[in-house]
Protein backbone atom coordinates (compact mmCIF):
# COMPACT_ATOMS: atom_id res chain seq x y z
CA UNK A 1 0.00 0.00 0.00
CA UNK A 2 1.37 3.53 -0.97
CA UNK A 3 2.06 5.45 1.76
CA UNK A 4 1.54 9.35 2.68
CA UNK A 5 3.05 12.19 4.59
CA UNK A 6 0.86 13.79 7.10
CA UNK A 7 0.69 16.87 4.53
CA UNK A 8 -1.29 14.47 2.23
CA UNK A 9 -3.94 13.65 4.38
CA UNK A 10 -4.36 17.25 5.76
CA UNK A 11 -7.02 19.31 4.22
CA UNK A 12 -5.49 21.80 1.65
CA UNK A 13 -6.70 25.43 2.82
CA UNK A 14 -9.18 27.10 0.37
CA UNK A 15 -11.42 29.90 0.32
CA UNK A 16 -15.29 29.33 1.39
CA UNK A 17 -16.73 26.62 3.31
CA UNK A 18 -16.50 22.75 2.82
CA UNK A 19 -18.49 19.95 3.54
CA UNK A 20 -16.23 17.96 4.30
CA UNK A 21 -12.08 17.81 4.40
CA UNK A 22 -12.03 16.06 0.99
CA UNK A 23 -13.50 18.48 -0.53
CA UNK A 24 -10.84 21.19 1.14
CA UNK A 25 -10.77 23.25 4.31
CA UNK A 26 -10.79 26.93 5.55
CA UNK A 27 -8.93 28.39 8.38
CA UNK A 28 -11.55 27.61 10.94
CA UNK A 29 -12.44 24.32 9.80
CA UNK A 30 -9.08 23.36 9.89
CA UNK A 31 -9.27 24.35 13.49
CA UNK A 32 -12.14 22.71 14.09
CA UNK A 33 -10.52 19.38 12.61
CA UNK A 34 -7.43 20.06 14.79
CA UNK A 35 -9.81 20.55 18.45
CA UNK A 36 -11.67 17.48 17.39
CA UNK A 37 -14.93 19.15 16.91
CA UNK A 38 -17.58 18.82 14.42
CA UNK A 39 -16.60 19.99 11.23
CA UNK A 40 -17.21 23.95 11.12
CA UNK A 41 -16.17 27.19 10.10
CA UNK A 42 -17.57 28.26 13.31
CA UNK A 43 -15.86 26.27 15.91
CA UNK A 44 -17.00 26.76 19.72
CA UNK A 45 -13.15 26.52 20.43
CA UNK A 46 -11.79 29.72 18.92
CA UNK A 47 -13.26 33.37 20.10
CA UNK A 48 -15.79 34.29 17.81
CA UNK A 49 -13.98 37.78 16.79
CA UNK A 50 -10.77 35.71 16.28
CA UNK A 51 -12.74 33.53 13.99
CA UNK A 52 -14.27 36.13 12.07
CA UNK A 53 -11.12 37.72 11.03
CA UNK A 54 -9.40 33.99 9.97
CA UNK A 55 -12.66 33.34 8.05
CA UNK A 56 -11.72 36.61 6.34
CA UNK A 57 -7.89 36.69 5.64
CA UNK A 58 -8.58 33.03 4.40
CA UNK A 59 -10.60 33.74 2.02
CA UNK A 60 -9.30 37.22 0.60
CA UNK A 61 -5.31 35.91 0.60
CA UNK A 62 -3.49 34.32 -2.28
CA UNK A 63 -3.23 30.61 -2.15
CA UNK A 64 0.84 31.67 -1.24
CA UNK A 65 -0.19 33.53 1.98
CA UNK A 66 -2.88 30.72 2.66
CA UNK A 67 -0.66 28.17 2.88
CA UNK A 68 2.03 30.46 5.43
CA UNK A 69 -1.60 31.05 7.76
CA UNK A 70 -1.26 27.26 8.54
CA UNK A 71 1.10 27.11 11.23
CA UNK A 72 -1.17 29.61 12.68
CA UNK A 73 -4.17 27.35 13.18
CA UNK A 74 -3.09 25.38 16.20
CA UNK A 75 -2.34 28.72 18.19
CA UNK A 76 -6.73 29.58 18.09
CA UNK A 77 -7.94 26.41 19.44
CA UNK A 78 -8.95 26.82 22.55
CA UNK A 79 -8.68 30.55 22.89
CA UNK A 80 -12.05 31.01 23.70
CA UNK A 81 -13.53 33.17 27.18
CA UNK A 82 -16.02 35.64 27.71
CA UNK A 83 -13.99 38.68 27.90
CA UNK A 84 -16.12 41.69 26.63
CA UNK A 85 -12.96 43.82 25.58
CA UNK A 86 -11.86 41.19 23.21
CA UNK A 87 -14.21 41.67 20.23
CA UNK A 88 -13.56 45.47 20.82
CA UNK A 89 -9.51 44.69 20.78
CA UNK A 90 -9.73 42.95 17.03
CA UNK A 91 -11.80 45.71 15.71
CA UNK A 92 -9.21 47.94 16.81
CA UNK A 93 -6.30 46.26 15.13
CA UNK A 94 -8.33 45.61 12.13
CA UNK A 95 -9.66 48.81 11.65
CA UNK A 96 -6.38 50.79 12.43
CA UNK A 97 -4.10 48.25 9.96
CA UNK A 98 -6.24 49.00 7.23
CA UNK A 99 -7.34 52.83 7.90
CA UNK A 100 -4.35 54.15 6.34
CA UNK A 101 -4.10 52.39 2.93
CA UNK A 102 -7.56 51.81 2.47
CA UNK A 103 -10.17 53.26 -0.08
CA UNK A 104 -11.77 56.97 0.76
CA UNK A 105 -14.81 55.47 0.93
CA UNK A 106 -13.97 52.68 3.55
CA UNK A 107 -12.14 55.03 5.28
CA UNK A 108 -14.76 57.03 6.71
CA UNK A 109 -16.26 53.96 7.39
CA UNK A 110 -13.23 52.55 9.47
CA UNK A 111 -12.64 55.75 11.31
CA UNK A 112 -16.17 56.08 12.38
CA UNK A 113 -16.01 52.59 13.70
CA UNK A 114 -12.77 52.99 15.67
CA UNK A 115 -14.62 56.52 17.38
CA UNK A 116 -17.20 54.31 18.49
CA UNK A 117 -14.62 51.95 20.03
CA UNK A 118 -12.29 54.81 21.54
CA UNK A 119 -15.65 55.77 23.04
CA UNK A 120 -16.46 52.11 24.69
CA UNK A 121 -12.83 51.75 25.92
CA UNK A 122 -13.45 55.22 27.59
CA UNK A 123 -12.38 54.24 31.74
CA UNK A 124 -10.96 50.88 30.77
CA UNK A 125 -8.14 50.72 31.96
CA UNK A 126 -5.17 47.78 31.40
CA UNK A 127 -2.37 47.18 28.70
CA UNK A 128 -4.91 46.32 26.01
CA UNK A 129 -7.09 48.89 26.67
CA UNK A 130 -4.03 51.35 26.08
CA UNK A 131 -2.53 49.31 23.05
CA UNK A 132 -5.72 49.97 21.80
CA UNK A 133 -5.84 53.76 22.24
CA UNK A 134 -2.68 54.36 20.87
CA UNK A 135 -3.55 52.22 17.75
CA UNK A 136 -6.89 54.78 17.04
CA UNK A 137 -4.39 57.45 17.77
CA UNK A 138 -1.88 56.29 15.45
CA UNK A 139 -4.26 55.49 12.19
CA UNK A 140 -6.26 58.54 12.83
CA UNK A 141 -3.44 60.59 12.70
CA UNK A 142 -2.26 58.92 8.99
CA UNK A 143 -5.54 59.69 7.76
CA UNK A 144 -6.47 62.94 8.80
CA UNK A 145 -9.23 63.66 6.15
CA UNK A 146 -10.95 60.56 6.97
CA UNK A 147 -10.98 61.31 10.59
CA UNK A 148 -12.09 64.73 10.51
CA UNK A 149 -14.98 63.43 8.27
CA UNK A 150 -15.95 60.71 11.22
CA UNK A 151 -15.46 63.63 14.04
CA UNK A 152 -17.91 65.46 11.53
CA UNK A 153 -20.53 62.83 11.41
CA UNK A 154 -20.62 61.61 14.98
CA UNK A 155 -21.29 65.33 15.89
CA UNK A 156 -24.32 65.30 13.58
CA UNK A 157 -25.53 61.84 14.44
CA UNK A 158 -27.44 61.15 17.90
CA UNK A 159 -26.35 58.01 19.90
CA UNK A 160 -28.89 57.06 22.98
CA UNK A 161 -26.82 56.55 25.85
CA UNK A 162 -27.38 52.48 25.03
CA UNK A 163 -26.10 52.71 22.15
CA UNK A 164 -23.20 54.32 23.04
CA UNK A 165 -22.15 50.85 25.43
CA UNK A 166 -22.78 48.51 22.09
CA UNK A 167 -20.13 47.75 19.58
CA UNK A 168 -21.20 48.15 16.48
CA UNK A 169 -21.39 44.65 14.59
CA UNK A 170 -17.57 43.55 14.66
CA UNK A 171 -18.06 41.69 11.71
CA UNK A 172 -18.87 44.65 9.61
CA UNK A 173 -15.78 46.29 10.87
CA UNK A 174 -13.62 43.21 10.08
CA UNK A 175 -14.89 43.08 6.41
CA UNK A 176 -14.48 46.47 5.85
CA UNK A 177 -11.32 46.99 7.21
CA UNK A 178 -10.04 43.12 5.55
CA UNK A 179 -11.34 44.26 2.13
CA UNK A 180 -9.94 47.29 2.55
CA UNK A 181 -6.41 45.58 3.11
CA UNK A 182 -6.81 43.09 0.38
CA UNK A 183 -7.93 45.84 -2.55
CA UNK A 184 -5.44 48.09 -1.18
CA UNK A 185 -2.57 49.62 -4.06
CA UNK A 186 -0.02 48.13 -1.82
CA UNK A 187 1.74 44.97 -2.84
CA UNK A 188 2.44 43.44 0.53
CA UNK A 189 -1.17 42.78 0.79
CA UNK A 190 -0.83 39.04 1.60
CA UNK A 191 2.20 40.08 3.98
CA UNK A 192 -0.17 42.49 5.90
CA UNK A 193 -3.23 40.05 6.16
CA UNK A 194 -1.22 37.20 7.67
CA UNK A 195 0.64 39.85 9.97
CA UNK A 196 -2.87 41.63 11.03
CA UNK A 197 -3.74 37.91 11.95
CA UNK A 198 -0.70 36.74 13.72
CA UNK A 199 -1.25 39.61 16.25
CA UNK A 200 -4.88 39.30 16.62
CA UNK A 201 -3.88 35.93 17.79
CA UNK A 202 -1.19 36.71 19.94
CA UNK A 203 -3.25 39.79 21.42
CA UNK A 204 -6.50 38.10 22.22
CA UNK A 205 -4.35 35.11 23.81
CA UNK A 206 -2.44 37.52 26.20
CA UNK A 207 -5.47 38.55 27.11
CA UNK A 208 -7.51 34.84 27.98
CA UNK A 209 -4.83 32.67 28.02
CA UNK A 210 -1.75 35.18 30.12
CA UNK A 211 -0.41 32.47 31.78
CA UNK A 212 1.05 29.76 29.25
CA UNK A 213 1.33 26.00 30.72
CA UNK A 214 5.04 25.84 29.83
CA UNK A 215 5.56 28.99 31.45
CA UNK A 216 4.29 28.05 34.66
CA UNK A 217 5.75 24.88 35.36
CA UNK A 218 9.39 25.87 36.24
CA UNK A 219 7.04 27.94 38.94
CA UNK A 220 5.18 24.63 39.66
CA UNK A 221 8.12 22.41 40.28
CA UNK A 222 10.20 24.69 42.83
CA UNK A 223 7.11 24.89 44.79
């Protein structure tokens, strides 16, 4: 009987979803696969904000950059928790990689979306709260028209006091701001999708997972 590598019997990442691994895998399902859940693109093992942005850059990327975001698969499952500042955290770093190389028109729509999110980390306090600041800071400042055009229109637009504590659909933010990298006239595209990734990653997992097995079992011994 011929025999075959483990890269042979591993689903080949493609865009879309998949029935089933012959037929191919995304990010996510590949995760899924690797946790030992049911086949998904929406694993219960990975952070749903986390897995909205892989579902994304997997789909947008070249098959070149695909095939470098698969070393990054085992590093989502299980980073998973209820966190609230974690969906606001991606949007952040999504919106603010893309806000500076991105279309006029998604612009505006990426800067409003990072005001709303300076305004929800308003009192947080906490390294990723702070990242995050300096991130809007940062990608406002390289796109000054766009920015004075969301200051412009969230003066004009009334926000009930509710609304101002929801996050506007992160998903929405994601695309945009994804999109926006992937149609950008750059042509390290691919190199800034699997970068904006990678740090989502290792953000949200300094966040829900701070304290790493391997790093606390030196600690665990000389007790």
């Amino acid at each position: 009987m011929q025999g075959y590598t483990t890269e042979q019997l591993l689903p080949v990442l493609s865009p879309g979803r998949h029935r089933n691994p012959r037929q191919g895998a995304c990010f996510m399902e590949f995760a899924s696969y690797l946790a030992g859940q049911r086949w998904s693109d929406r694993p219960t093992c990975t952070h749903p904000s986390v897995a909205a942005l892989a579902r994304l850059v997997n789909d947008v990327s070249s098959h070149a950059a695909r095939t470098r975001l698969t070393v990054l698969i085992p590093s989502v499952v299980g980073l998973n928790g209820d966190d609230p500042l974690v969906p606001i955290i991606v949007s952040v770093l999504a919106a603010s990689s893309a806000l500076p190389i991105a279309s006029e028109s998604r612009q505006r729509s990426l800067a409003s979306g990072l005001l709303r999110c300076e305004a929800l980390l308003e009192g947080v306090s906490g390294a990723p709260a702070d990242l995050a600041r300096d991130r809007i800071a940062t990608a406002m400042a390289a796109a000054p028209g766009a920015a004075r055009w969301a200051h412009q229109f969230a003066s004009e637009t009334y926000v009930s006091p509710g609304q101002r504590r929801l996050l506007p659909a992160d998903d929405t933010i994601l695309r945009v701001a994804v999109l926006g990298i992937a149609d950008a006239c750059v042509r390290d595209a691919d190199d800034r999708l699997v970068g904006l990734l990678e740090t989502a990653i290792a953000d949200v997992d300094s966040m829900l997972r701070p304290t790493r097995v391997d790093e606390a079992l030196p600690q665990l011994i000389s007790a």
